[in-house]
Protein backbone atom coordinates (compact mmCIF):
# COMPACT_ATOMS: atom_id res chain seq x y z
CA UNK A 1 2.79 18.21 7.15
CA UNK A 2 1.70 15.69 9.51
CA UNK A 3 0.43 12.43 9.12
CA UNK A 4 -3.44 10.90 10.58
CA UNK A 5 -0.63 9.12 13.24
CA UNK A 6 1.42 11.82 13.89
CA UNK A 7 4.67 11.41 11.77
CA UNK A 8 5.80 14.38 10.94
CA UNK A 9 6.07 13.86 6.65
CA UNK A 10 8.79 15.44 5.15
CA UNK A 11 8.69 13.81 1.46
CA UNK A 12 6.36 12.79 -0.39
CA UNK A 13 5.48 9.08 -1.61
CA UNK A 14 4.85 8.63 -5.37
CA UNK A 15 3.69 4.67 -5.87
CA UNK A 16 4.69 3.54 -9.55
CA UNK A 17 1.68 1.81 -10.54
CA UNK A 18 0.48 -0.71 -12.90
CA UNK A 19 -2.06 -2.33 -14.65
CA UNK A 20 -1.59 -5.90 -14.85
CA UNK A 21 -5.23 -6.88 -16.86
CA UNK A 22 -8.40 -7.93 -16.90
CA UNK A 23 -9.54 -11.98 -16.24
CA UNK A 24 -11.82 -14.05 -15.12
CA UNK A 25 -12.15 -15.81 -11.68
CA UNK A 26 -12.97 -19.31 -10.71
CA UNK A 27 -16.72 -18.77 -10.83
CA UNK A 28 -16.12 -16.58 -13.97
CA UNK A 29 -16.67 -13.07 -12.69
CA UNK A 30 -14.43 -10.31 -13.74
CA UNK A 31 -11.65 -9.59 -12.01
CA UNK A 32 -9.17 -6.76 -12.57
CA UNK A 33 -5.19 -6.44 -11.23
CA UNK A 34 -2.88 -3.92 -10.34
CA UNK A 35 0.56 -3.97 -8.90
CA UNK A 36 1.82 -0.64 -6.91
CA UNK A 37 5.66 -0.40 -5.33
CA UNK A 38 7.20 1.97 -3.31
CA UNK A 39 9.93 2.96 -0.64
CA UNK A 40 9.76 4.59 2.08
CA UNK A 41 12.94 6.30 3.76
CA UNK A 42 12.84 6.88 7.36
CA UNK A 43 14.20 10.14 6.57
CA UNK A 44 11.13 11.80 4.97
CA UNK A 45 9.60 10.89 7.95
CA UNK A 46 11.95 12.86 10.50
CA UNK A 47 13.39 9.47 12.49
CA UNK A 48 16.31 9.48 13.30
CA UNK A 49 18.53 6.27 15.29
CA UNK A 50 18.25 8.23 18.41
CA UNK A 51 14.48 8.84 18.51
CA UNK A 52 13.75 5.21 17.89
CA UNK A 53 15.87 3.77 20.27
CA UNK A 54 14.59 6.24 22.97
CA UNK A 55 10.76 4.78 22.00
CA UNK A 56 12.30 1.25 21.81
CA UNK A 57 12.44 0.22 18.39
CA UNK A 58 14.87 -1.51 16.67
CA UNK A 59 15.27 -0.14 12.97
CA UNK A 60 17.44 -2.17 10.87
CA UNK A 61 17.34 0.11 7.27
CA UNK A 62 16.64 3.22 6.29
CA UNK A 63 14.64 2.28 3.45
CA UNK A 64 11.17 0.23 3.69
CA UNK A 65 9.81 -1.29 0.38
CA UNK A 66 6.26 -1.68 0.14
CA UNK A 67 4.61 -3.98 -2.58
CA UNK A 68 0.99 -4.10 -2.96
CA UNK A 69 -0.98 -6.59 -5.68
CA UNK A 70 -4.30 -5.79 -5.85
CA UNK A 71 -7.16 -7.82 -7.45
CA UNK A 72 -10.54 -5.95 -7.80
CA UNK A 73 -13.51 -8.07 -7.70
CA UNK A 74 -17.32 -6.91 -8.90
CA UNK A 75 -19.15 -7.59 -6.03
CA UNK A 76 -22.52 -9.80 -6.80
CA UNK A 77 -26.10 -9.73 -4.50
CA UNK A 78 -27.09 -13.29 -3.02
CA UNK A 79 -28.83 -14.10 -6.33
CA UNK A 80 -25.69 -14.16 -8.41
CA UNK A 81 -26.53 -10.47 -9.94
CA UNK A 82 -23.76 -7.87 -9.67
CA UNK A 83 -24.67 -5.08 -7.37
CA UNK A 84 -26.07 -2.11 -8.99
């Protein structure tokens, strides 16, 4: 399998997800949040030491954690009414 950049994929990444609630922003429309973690291992994506120092990059880990909070917002038209 091969990535939209061209890294060849070797593993798959399962997110864990989560649902954090629903609120209520500072002009009072509804908001909802998520949270979603992962790691990545350079592994599952076939680098190795050798071929990033031959492209120049300096790796420190093999592991890349990847945290993502995510606030969805309802988007309104310029009257204040949510978009259909």
């Amino acid at each position: 399998m091969v990535d939209p950049v061209g890294l060849p994929m070797q593993a798959t990444v399962e997110p864990d997800t989560a649902y954090l609630g629903l609120g209520a922003g500072m002009e009072s429309e509804p908001r909802v949040a998520y949270k979603a973690v992962t790691e990545l291992h350079r592994e599952g994506f076939a680098l190795t030491w050798q071929k990033m120092f031959t492209h120049g990059i300096a790796a420190i880990g093999a592991t890349v954690r990847i945290e993502l909070d995510i606030q969805v917002v309802l988007a309104a038209q310029a009257d204040g009414a949510p978009v259909p």
